[in-house]
N, C-alpha and C. Protein backbone atom coordinates (compact mmCIF):
# COMPACT_ATOMS: atom_id res chain seq x y z
N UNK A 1 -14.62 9.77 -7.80
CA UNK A 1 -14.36 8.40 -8.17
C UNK A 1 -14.61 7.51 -6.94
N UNK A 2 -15.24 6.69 -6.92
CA UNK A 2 -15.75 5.69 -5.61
C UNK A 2 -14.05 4.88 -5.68
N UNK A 3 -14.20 4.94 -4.20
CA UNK A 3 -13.69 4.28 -3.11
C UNK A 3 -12.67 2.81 -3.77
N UNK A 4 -13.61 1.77 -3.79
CA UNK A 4 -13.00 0.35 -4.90
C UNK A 4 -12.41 0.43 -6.24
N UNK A 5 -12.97 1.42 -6.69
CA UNK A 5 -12.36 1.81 -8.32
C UNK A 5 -11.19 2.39 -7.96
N UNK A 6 -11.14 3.53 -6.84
CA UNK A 6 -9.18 3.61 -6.63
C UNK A 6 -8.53 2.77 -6.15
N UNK A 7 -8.86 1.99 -5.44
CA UNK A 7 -8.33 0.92 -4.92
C UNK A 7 -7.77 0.14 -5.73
N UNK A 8 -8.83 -0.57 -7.05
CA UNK A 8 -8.71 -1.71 -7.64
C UNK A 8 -7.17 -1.02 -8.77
N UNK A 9 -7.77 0.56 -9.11
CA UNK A 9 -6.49 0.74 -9.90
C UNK A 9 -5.08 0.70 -9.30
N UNK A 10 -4.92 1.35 -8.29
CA UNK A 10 -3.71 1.22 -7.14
C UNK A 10 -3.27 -0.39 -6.88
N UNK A 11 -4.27 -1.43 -6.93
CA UNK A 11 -3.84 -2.77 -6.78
C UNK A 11 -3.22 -3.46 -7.95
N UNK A 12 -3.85 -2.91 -9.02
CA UNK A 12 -3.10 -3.29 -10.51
C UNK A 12 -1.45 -2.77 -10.72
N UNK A 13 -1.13 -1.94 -10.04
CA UNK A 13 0.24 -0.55 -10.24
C UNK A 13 0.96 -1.15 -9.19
N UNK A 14 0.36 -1.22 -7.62
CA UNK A 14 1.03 -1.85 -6.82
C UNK A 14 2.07 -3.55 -7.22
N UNK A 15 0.81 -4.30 -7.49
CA UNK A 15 0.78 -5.63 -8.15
C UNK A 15 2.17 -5.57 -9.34
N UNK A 16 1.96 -4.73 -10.03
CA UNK A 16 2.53 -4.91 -11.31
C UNK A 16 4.20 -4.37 -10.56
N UNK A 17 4.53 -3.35 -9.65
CA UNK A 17 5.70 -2.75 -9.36
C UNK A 17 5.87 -4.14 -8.68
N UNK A 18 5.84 -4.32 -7.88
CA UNK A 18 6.05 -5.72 -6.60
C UNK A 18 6.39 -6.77 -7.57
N UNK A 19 6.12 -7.06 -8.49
CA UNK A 19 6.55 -8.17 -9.18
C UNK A 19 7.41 -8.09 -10.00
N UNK A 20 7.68 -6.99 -10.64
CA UNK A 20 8.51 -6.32 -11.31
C UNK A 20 10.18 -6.29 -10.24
N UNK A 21 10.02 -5.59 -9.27
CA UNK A 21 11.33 -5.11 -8.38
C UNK A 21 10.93 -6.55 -7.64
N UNK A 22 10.66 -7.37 -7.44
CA UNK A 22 10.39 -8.34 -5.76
C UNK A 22 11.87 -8.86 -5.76
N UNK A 23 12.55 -9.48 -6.96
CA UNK A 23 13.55 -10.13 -6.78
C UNK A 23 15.02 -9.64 -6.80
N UNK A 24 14.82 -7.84 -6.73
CA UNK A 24 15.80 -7.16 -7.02
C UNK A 24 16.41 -6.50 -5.26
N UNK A 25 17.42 -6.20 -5.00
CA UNK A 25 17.54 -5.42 -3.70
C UNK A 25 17.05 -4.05 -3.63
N UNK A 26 15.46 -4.56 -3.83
CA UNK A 26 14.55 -3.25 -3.40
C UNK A 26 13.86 -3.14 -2.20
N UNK A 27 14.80 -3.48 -0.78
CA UNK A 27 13.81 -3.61 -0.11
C UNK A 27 13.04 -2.19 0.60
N UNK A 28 14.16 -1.14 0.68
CA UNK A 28 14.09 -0.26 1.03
C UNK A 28 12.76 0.60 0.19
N UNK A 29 13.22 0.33 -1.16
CA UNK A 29 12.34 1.18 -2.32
C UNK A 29 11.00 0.57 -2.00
N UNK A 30 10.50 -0.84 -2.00
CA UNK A 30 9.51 -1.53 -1.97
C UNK A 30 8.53 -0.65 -0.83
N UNK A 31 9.67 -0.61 0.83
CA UNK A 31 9.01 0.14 2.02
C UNK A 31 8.14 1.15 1.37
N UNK A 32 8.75 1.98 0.73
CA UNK A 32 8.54 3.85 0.01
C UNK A 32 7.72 3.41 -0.61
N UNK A 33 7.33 2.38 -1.43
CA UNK A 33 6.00 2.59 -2.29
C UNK A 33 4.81 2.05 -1.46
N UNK A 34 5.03 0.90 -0.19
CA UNK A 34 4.22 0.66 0.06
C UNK A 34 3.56 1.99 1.50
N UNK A 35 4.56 3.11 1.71
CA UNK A 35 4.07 3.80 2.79
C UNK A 35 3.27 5.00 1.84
N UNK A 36 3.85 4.93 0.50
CA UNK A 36 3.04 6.17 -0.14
C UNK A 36 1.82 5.97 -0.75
N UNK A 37 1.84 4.54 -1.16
CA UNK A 37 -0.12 3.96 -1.61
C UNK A 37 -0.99 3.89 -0.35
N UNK A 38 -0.48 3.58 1.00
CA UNK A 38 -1.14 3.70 2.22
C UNK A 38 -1.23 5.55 2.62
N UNK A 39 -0.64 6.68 1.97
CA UNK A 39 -0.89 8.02 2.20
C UNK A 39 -1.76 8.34 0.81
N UNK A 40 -1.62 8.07 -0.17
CA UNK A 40 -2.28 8.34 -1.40
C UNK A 40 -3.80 7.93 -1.12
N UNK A 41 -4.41 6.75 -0.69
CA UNK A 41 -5.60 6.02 -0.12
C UNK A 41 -5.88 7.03 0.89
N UNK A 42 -5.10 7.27 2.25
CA UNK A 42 -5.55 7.86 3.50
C UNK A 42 -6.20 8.98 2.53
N UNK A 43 -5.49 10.08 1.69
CA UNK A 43 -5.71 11.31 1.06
C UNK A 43 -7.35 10.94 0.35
N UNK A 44 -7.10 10.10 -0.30
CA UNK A 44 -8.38 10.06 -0.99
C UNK A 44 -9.90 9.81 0.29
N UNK A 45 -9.55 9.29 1.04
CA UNK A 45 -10.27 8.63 2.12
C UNK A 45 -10.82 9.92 2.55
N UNK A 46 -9.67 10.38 3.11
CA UNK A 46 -9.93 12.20 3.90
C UNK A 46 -11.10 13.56 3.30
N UNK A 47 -10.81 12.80 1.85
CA UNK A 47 -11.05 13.86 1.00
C UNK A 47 -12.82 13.41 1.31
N UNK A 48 -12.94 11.96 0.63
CA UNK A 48 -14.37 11.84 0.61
C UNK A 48 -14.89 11.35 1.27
N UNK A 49 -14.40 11.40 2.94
CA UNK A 49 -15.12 11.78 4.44
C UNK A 49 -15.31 12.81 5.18
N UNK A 50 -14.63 13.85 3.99
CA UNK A 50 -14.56 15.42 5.31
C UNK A 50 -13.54 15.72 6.04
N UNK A 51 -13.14 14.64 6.14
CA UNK A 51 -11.65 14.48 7.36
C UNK A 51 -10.46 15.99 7.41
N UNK A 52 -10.59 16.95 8.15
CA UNK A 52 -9.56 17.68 7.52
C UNK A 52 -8.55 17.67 8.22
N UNK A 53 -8.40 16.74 9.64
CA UNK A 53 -7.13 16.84 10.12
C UNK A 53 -6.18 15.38 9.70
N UNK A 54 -5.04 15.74 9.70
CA UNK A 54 -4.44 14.21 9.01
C UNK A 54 -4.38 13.65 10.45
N UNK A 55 -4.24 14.34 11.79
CA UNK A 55 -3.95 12.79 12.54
C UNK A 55 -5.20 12.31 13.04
N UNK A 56 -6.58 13.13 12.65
CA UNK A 56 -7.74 12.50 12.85
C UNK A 56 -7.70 11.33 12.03
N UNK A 57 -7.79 11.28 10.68
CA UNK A 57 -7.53 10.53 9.66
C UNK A 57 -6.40 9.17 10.00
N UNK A 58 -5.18 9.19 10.84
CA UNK A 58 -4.93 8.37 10.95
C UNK A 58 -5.27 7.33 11.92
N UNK A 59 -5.63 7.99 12.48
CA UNK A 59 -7.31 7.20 14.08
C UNK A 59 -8.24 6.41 13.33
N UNK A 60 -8.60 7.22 12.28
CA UNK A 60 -9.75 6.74 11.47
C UNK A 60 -9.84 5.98 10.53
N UNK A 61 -8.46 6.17 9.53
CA UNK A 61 -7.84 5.48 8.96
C UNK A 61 -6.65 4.42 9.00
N UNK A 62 -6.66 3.60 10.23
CA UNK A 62 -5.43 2.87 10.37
C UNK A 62 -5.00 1.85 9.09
N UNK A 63 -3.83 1.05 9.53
CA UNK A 63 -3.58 0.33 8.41
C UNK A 63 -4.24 -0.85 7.85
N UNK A 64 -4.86 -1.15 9.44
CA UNK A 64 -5.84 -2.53 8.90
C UNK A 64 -6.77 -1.53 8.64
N UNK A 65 -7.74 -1.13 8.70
CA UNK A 65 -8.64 -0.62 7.83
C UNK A 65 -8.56 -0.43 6.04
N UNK A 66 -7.03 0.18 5.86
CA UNK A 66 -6.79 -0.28 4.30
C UNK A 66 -6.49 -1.12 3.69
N UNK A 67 -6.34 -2.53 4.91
CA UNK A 67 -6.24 -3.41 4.27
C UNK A 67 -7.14 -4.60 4.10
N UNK A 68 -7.91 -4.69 5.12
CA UNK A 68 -8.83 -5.77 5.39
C UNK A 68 -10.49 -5.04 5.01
N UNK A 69 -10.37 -3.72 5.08
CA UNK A 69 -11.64 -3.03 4.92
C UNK A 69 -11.78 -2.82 3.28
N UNK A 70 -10.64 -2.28 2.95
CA UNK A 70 -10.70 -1.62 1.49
C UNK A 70 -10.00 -2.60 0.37
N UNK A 71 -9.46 -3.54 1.07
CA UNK A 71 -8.96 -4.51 0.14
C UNK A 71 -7.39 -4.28 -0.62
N UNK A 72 -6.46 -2.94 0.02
CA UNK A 72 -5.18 -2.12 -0.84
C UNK A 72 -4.35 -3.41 -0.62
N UNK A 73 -3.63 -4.12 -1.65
CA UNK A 73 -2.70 -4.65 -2.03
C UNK A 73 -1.72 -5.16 -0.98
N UNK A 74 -1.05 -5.44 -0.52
CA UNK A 74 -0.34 -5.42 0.69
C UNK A 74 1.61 -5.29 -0.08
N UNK A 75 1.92 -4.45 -0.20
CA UNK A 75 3.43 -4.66 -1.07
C UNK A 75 4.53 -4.92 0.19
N UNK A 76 4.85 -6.80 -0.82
CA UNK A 76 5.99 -7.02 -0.14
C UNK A 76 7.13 -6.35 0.33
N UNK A 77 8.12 -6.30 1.70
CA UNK A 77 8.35 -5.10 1.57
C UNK A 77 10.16 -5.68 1.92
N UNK A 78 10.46 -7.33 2.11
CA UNK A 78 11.50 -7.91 2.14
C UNK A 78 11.26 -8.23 0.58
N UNK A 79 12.46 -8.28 -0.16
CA UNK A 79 13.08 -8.66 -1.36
C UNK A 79 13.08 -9.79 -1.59
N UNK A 80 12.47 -10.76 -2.21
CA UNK A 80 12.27 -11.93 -2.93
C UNK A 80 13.66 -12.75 -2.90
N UNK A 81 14.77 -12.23 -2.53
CA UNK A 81 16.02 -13.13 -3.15
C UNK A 81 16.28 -13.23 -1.68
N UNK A 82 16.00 -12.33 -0.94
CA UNK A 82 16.41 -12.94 1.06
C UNK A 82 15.37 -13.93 1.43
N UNK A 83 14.60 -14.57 0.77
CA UNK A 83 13.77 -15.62 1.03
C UNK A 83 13.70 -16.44 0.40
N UNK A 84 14.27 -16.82 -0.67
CA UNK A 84 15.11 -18.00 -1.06
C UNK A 84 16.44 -18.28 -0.93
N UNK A 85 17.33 -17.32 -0.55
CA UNK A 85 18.56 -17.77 -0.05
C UNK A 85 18.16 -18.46 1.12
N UNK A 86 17.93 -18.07 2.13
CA UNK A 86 16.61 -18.88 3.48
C UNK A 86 16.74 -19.65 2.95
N UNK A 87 15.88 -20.50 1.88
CA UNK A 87 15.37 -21.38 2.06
C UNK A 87 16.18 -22.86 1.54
N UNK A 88 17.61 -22.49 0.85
CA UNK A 88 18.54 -22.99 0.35
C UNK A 88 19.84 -23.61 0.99
């Protein structure tokens, strides 16, 4: 499966959870999904570059690379309701 097509599906799932939990005290949970779509991507990455060591892969794969290169979602990872109390 190319590269953007996992991406774009992972951005729809990401997208859809983040908006779903943003305003709930998920901030912790939010962290966990956003460190496991950044290992789920690295995996796929690894797979269809050859890569077989993971901390080569993380040299190779840093975070801006999945984000500015590949376009992955960015999931909020403070809770929607600590940023309008802020702002109140």
């Amino acid at each position: 499966m190319p590269t953007q097509d996992v991406v774009r599906d992972m951005n729809q799932v990401l997208w859809g959870w983040s908006g779903y939990f943003y305003y709930r005290n998920s901030s912790a949970a939010l962290s966990k999904v956003k460190r496991h779509a950044e290992e789920r991507l690295r995996i796929h990455l690894r797979k269809r570059h050859k890569v077989s060591n993971w901390k080569t892969s993380m040299i190779r794969f840093p975070r801006r690379v999945l984000y500015e290169e590949h376009g992955l979602y960015k999931v909020p990872i403070v809770a929607g309701w600590k940023t309008v109390h802020a702002l109140m």
